[in-house]
Every structure is written in structure tokens, then in C-alpha cells.
C-alpha atoms as a PDB file:
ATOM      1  CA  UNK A   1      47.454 -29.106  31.672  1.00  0.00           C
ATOM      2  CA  UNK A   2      47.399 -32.573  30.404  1.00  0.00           C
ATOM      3  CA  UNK A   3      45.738 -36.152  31.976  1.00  0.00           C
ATOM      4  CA  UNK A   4      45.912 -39.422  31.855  1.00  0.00           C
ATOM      5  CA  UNK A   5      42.900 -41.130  31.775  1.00  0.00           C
ATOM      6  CA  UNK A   6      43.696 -42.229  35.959  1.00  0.00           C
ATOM      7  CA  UNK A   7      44.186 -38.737  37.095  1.00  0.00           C
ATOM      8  CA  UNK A   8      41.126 -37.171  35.015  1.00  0.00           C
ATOM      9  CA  UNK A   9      39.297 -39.944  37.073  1.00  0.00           C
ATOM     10  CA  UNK A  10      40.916 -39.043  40.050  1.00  0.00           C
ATOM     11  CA  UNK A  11      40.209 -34.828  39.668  1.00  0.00           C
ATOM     12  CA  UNK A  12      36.653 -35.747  38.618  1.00  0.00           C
ATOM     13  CA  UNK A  13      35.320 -38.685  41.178  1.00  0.00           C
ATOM     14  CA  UNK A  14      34.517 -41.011  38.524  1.00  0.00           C
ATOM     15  CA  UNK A  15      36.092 -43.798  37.581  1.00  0.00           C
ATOM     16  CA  UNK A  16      38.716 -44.550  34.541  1.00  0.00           C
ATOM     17  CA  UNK A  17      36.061 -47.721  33.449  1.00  0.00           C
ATOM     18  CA  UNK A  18      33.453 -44.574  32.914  1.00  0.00           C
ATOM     19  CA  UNK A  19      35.894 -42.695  31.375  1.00  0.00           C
ATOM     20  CA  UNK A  20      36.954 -45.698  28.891  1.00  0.00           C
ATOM     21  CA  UNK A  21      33.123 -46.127  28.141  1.00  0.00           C
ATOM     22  CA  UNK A  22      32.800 -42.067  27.223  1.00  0.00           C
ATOM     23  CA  UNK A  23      34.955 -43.021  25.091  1.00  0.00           C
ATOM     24  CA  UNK A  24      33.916 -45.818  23.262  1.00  0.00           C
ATOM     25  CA  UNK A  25      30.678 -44.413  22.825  1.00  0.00           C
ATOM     26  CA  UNK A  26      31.794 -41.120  21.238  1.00  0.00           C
ATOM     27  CA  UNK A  27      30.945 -39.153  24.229  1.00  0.00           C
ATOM     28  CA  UNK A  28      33.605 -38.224  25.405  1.00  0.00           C
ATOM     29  CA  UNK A  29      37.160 -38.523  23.487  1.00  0.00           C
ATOM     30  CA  UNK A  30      40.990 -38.048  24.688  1.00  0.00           C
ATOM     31  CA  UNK A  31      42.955 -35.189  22.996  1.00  0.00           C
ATOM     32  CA  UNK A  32      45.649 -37.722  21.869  1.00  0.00           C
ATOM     33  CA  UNK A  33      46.890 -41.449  22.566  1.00  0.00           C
ATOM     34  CA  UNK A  34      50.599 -41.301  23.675  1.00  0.00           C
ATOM     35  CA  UNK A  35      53.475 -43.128  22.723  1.00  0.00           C
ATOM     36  CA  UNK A  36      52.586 -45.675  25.205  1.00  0.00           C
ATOM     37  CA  UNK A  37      48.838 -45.939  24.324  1.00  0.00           C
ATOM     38  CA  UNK A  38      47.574 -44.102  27.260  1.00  0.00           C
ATOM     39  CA  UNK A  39      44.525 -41.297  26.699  1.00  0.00           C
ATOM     40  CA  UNK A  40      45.490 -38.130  26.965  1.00  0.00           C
ATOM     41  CA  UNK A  41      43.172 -35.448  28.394  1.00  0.00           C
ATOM     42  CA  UNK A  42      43.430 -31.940  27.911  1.00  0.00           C
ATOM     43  CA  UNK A  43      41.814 -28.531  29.459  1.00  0.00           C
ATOM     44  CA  UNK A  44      38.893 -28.865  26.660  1.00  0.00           C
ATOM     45  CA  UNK A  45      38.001 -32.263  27.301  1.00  0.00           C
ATOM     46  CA  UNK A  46      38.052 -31.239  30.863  1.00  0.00           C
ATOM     47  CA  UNK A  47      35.396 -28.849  30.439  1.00  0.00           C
ATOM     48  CA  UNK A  48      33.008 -31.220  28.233  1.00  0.00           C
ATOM     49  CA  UNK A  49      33.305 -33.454  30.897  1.00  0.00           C
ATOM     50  CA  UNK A  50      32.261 -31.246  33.770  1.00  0.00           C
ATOM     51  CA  UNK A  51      29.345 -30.315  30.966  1.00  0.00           C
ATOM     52  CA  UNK A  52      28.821 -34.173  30.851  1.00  0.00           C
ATOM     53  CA  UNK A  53      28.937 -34.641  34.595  1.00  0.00           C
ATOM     54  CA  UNK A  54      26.333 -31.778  35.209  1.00  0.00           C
ATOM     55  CA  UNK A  55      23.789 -33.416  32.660  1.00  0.00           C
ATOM     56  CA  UNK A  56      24.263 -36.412  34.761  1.00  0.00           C
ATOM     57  CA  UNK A  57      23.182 -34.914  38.085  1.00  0.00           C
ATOM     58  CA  UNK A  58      20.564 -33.382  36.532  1.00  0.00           C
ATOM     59  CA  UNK A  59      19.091 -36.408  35.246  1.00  0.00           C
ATOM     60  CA  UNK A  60      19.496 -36.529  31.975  1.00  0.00           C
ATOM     61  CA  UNK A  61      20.547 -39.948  30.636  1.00  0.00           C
ATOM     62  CA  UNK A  62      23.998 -40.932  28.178  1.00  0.00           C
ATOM     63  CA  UNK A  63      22.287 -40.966  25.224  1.00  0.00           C
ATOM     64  CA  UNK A  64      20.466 -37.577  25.475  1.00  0.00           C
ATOM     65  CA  UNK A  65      23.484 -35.877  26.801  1.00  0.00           C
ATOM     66  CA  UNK A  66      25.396 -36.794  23.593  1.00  0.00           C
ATOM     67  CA  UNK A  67      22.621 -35.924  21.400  1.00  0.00           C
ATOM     68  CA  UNK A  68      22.688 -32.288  23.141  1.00  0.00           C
ATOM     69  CA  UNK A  69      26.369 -31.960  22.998  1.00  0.00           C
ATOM     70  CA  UNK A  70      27.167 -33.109  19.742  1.00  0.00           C
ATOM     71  CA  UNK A  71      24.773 -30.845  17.868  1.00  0.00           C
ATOM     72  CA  UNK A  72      25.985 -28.361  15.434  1.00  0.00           C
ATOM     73  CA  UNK A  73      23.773 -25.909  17.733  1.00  0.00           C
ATOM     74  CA  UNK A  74      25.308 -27.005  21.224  1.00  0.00           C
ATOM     75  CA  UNK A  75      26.408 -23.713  22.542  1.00  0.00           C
ATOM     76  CA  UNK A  76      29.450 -24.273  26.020  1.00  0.00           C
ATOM     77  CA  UNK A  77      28.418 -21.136  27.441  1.00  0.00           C
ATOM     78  CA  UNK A  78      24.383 -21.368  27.345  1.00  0.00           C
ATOM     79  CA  UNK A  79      24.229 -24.657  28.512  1.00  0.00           C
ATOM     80  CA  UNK A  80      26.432 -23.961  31.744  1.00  0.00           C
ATOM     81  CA  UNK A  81      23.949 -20.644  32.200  1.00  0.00           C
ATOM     82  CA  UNK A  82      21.365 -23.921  31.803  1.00  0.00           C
ATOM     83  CA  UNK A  83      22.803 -25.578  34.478  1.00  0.00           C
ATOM     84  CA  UNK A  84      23.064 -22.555  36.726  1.00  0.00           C
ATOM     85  CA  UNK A  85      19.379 -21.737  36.398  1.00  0.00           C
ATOM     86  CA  UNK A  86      18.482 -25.447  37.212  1.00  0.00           C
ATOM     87  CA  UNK A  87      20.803 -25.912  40.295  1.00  0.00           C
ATOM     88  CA  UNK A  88      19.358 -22.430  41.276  1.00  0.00           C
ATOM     89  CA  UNK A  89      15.816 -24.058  41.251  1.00  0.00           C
ATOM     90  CA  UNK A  90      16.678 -27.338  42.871  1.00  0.00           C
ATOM     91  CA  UNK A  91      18.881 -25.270  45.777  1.00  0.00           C
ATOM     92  CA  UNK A  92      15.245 -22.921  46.061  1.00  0.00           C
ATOM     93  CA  UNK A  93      13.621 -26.264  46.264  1.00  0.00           C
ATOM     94  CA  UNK A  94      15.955 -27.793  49.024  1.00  0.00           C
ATOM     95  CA  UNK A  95      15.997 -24.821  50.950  1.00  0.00           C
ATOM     96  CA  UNK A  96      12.220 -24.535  51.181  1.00  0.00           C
ATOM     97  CA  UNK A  97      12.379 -28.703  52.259  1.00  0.00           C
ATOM     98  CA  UNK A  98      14.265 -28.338  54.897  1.00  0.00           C
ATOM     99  CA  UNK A  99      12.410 -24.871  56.104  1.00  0.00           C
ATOM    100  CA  UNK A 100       9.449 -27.364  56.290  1.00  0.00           C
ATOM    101  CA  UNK A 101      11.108 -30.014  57.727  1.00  0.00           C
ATOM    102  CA  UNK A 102      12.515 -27.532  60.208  1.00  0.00           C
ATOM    103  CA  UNK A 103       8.652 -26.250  60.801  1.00  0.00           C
ATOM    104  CA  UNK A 104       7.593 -29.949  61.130  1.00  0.00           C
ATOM    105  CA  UNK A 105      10.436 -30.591  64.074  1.00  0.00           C
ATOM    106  CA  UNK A 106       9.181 -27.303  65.672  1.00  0.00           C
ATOM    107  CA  UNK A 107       5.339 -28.263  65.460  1.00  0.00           C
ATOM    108  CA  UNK A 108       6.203 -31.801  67.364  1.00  0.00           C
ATOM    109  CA  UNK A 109       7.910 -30.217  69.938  1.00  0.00           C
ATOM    110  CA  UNK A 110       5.180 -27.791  70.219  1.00  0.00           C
ATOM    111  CA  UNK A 111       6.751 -24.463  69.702  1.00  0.00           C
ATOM    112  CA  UNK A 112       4.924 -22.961  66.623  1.00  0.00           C
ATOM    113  CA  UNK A 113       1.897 -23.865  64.431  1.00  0.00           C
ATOM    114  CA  UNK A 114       1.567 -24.886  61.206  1.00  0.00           C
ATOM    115  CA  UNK A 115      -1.254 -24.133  58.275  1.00  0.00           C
ATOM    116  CA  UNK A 116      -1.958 -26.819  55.825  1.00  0.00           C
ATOM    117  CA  UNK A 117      -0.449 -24.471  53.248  1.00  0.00           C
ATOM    118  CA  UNK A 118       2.340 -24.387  54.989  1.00  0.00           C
ATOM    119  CA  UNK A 119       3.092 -28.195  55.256  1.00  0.00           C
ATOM    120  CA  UNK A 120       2.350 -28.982  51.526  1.00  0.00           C
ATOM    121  CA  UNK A 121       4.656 -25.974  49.945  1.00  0.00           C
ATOM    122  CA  UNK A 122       7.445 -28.279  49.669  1.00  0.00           C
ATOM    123  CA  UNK A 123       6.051 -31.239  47.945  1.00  0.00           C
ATOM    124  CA  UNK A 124       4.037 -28.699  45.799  1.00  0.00           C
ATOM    125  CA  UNK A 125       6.969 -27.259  44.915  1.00  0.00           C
ATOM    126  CA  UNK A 126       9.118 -30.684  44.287  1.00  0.00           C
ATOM    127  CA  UNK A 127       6.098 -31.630  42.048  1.00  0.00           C
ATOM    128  CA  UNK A 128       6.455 -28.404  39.995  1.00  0.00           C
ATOM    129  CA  UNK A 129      10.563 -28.982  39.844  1.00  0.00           C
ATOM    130  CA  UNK A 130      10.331 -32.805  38.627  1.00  0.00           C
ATOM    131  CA  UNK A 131       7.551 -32.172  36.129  1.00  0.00           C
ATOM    132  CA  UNK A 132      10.235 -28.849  34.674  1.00  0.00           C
ATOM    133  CA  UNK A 133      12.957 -31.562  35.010  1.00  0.00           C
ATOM    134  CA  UNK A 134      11.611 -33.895  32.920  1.00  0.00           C
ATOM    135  CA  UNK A 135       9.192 -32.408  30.506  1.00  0.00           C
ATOM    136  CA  UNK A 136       9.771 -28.660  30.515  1.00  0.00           C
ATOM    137  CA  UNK A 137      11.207 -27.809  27.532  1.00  0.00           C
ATOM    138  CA  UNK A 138       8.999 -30.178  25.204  1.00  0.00           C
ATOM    139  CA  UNK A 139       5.378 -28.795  27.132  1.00  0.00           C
ATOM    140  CA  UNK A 140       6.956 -24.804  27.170  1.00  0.00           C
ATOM    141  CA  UNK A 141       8.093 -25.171  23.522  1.00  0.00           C
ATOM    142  CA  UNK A 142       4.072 -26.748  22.862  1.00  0.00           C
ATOM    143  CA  UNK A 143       1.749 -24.843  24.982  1.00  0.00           C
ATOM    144  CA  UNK A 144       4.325 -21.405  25.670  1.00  0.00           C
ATOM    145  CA  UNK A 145       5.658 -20.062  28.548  1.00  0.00           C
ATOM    146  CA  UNK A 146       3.311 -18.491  30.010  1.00  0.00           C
ATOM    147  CA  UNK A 147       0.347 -21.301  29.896  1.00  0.00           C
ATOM    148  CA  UNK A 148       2.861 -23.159  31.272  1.00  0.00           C
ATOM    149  CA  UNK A 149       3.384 -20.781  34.174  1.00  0.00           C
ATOM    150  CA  UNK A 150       0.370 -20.007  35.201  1.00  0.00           C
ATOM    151  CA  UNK A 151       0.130 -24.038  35.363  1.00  0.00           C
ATOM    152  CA  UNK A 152       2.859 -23.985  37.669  1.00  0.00           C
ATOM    153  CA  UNK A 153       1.274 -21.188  39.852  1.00  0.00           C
ATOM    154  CA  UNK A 154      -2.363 -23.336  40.058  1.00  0.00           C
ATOM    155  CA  UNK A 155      -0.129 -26.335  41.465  1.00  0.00           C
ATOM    156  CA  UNK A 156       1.635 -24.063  44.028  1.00  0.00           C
ATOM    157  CA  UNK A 157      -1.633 -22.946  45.178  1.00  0.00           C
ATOM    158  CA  UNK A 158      -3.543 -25.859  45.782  1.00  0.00           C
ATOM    159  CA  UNK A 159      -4.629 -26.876  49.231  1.00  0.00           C
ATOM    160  CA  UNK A 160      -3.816 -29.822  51.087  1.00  0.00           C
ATOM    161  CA  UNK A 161      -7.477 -31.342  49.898  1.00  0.00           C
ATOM    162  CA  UNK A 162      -6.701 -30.670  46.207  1.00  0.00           C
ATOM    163  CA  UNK A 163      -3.136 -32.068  46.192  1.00  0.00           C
ATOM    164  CA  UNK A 164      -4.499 -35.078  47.573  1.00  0.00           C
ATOM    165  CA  UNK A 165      -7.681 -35.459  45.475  1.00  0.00           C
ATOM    166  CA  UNK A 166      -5.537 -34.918  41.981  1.00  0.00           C
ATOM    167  CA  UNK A 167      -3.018 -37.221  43.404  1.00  0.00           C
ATOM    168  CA  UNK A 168      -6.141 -40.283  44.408  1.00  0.00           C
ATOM    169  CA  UNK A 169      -7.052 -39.082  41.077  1.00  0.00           C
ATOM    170  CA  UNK A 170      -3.918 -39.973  39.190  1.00  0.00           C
ATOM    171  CA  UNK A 171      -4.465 -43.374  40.590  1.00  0.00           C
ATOM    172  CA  UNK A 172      -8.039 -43.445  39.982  1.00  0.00           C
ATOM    173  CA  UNK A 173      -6.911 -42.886  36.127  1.00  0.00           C
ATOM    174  CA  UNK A 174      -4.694 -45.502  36.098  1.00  0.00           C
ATOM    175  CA  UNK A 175      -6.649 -47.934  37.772  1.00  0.00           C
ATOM    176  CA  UNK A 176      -9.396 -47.743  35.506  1.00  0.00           C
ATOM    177  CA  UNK A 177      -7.582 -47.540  32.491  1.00  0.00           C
ATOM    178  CA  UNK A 178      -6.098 -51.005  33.175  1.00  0.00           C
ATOM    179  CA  UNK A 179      -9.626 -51.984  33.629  1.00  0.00           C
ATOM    180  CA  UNK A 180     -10.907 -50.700  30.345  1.00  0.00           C
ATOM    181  CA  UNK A 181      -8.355 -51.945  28.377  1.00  0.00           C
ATOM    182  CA  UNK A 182      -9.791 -55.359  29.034  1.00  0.00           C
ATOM    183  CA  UNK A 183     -12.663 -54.088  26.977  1.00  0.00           C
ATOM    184  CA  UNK A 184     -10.003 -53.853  23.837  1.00  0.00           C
ATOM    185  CA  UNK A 185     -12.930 -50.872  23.194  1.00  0.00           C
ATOM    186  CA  UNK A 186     -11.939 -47.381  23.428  1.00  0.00           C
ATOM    187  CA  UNK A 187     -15.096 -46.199  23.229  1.00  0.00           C
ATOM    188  CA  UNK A 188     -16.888 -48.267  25.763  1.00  0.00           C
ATOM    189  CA  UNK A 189     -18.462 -46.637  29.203  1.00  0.00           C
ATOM    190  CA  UNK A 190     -15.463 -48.103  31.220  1.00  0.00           C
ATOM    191  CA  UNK A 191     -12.976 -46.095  28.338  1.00  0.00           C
ATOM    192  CA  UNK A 192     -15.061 -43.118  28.787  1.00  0.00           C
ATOM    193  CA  UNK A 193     -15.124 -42.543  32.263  1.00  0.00           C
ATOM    194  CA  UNK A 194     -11.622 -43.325  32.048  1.00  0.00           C
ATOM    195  CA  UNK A 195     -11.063 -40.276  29.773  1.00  0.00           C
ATOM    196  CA  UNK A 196     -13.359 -38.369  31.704  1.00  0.00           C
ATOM    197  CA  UNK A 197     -11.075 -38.977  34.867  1.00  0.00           C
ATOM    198  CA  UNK A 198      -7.871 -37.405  32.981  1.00  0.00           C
ATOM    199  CA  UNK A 199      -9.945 -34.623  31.873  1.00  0.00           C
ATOM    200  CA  UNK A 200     -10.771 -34.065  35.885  1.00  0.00           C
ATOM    201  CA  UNK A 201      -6.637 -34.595  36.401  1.00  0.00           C
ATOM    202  CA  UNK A 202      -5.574 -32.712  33.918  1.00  0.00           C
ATOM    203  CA  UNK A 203      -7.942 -29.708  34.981  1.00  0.00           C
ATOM    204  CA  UNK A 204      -5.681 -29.179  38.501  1.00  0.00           C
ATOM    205  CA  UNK A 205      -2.824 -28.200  36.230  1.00  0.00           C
ATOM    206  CA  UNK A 206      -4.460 -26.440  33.520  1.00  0.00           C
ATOM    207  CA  UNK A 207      -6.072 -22.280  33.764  1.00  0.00           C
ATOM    208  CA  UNK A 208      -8.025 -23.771  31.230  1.00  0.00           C
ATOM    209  CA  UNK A 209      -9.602 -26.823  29.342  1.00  0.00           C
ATOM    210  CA  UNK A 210      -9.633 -27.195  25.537  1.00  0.00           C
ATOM    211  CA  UNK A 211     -11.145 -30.528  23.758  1.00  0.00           C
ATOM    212  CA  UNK A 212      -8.304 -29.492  21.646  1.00  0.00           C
ATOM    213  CA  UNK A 213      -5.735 -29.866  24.116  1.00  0.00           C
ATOM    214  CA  UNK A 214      -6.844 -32.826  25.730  1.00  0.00           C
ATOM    215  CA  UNK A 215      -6.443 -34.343  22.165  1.00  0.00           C
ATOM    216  CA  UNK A 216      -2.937 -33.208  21.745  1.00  0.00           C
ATOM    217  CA  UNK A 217      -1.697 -34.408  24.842  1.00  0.00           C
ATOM    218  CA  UNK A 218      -3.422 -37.995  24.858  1.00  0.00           C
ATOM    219  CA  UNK A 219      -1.488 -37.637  21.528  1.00  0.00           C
ATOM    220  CA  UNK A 220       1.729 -36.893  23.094  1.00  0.00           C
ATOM    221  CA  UNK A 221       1.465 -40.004  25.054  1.00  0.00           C
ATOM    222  CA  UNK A 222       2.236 -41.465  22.200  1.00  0.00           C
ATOM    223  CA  UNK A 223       4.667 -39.511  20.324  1.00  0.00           C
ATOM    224  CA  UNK A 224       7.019 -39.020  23.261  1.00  0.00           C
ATOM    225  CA  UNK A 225       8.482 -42.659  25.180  1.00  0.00           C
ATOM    226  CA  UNK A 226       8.201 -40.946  28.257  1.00  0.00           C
ATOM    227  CA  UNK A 227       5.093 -40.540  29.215  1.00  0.00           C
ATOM    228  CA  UNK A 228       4.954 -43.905  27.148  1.00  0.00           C
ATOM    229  CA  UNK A 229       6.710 -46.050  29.391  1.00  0.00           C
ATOM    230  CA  UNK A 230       4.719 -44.134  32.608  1.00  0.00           C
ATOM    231  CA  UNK A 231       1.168 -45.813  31.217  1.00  0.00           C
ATOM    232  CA  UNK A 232       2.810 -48.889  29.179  1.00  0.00           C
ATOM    233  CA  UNK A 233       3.967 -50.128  32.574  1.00  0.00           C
ATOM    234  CA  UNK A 234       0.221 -50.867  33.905  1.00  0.00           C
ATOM    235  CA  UNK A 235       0.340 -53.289  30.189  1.00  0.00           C
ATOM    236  CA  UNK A 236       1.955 -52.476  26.787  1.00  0.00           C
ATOM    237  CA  UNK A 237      -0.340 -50.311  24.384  1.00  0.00           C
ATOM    238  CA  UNK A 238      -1.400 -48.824  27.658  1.00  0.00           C
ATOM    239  CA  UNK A 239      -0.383 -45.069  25.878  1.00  0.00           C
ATOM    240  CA  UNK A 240      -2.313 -45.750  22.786  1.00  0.00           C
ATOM    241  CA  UNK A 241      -5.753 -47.182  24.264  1.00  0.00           C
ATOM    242  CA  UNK A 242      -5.725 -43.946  26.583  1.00  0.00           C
ATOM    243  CA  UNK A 243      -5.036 -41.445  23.353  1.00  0.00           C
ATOM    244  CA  UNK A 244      -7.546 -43.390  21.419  1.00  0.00           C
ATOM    245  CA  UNK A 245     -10.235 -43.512  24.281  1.00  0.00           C
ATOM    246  CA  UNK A 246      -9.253 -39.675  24.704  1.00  0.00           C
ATOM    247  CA  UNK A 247     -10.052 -38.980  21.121  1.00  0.00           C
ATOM    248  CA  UNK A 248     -13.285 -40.240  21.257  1.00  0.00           C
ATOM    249  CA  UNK A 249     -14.154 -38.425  24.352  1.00  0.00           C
ATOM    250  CA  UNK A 250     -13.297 -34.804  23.093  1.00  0.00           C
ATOM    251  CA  UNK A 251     -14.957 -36.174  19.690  1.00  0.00           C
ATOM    252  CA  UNK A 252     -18.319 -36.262  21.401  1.00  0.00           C
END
């Protein structure tokens, strides 16, 4: 079956301006332009669009879906077993949400008790799902799958006073890293203890602490405009000064 550029917009939710802007940028083309200039759509651009349209929802953004999807690798049939896994994981995630949320209603009306464990699974878990989200494939292709498990299992596991200590201390890092960047010295005490703080941060997620490690990911700060942009927002060069005050600290 064949579609106009309206009625592909119509089957899918989205408008025909998105549609027209797949287009221009190569994401998404029409099988044909009619006679009368309209786009034609046919059953295979249908499908690359749902592929499109469940990169979306998972989070991924324009650019990085057409990277994926127009590599000479880019296999139709893994990627949707891709997107099966991942909506699996976010429906586990939801699902153990709104038991909690259903636990929480319960405990206010006083007709069950909760543990600490109990009211933190969710957000442990939501923390574990995000992180895979975003950075799962570069940290499992880096450190391995199972380092990275095991990681997972530690943050599952944590009480309700060590989710909020490495959460004070994720501010404590960034806090004082804004602070020792006024020192323009990496190595001074204020650097230091600000390395020293990521080390204790970093240690909630990790089964075990390398100098090693600690290097390479201070490094991937750098390499990778993700986690960029998370410590360049406190002031630009943010990434760098914490790699390089990092480097010093595992040095010694």
C-alpha cells in the first residue's frame, strides 16, 4: 500500500511538517514523487519510520538515529529485537513504580508497612534504566558486561542511607569542582579533594576501584560530549579541569 505524505502522517501521529523535515535531512525519503509532486510512501518506508519513531521514544536524538540507520551494518530485524528488549526494561521499570506508588497509597492509609528497601527499589531501579539508556552500550563495550552488571546489582542494593549519601555526593563533586576551577590549578588541595570526592562517587557503582579506571573515565569526560555537556554546564572546560585534576590524583 502506497501514502501520501498526509495520510503517512495521519497512520503515524506525526505531522506532514516532520515528515517533510525527514526528508530534507536524508532521514527519511519517499519511494517516488508523483505526477503531481506529492511524496509517495510505500510499505518499506513505513517500516523505517516506525524504526525512526521507536528511536525517538527511546530517546535517542535525529542525528544519532540516522547515523544508526544509515550504516552499512544497520541490521531491520536486530534493532526491532533492540527495541523489544528496551521497552521490556522500561515496562519492568513502570510496573515496579507504580507497585511502589501503590505501597506508598497503602502505607498512608495505614494498611501495610513499608521497609526502606522497599520505598527506594523504584528510583534505584529508574537510576539503573537511565544510566543503560544513555550510556550503556559505550561503558558495556569499555569495561564488559559483566563489570557492568555487577555495577548495576551494587546500585540495586543500596540502602536508603547510601542512595542518598552518593546522591549529596554527586553534588558535593560538583560543587567543589566549580570551586577549584577558580584555582585554574588542577593540582591544588581544592582540585584534589575534588578528585578524591569522585573517587568516593564513583566507588557506589563500582565492585572495584582501579587508579587505572578512574583515569580512563575522567578521560571519557572528555572524549564523549555527553558527559561533557553534564560538567561544562557548572562553566565551560568544566570536563577537562576534572580529567586533568583526576590524572594527577591517581598519579600520586
Amino acid at each position: 500500500m502506497e501514502y501520501t505524505v498526509q495520510k503517512l502522517g495521519q497512520l503515524a501521529g506525526i505531522s506532514t511538517r516532520t515528515l517533510r523535515y525527514y526528508d530534507d535531512i536524508g532521514l527519511l525519503k519517499p519511494a517516488r514523487i508523483n505526477s503531481s509532486g506529492y511524496r509517495i510512501y510505500s510499505s518499506a518506508e513505513v517500516d523505517r519510520l516506525q524504526q525512526i519513531l521507536f528511536y525517538r521514544e527511546l530517546g535517542l536524538n535525529l542525528e544519532s538515529i540516522k547515523e544508526i540507520m544509515t550504516s552499512e551494518t544497520f541490521d531491520g530485524t536486530a534493532a526491532l529485537k533492540e527495541h523489544r528488549e528496551k521497552l521490556l526494561d522500561k515496562r519492568a521499570q513502570l510496573d515496579l513504580l507504580i507497585e511502589n506508588v501503590n505501597k506508598s497509597i497503602q502505607l498512608t492509609e495505614r494498611k501495610i508497612t513499608m521497609t526502606d528497601k522497599e520505598k527506594f527499589e523504584g528510583f534505584k531501579q529508574q537510576l539503573v534504566d537511565n544510566n543503560e539508556d544513555k550510556y550503556g552500550k559505550e561503558i558495556r563495550k569499555k569495561y564488559g558486561e559483566d563489570a557492568v552488571n555487577k555495577s548495576n546489582a551494587k546500585v540495586k542494593g543500596m540502602t536508603e542511607a547510601q542512595y542518598e549519601e552518593v546522591t549529596n555526593l554527586e553534588q558535593q563533586v560538583l560543587d567543589n569542582l566549580k570551586a577549584a576551577m577558580e584555582t585554574s590549578d588542577p593540582a591544588s588541595e581544592l582540585a584534589q579533594k575534588t578528585a578524591d570526592l569522585h573517587r568516593q562517587w564513583l566507588s557506589f557503582y563500582w565492585t572495584q576501584y582501579t587508579k587505572e579506571a578512574h583515569a580512563g573515565v575522567a578521560q571519557m569526560y572528555v572524549d564523549d560530549e555527553r558527559f561533557t555537556a553534564y560538567y561544562d554546564k557548572i562553566q565551560p572546560g568544566a570536563a577537562e579541569f576534572l580529567r586533568d585534576a583526576v590524572h594527577v590524583y591517581t598519579k600520586n
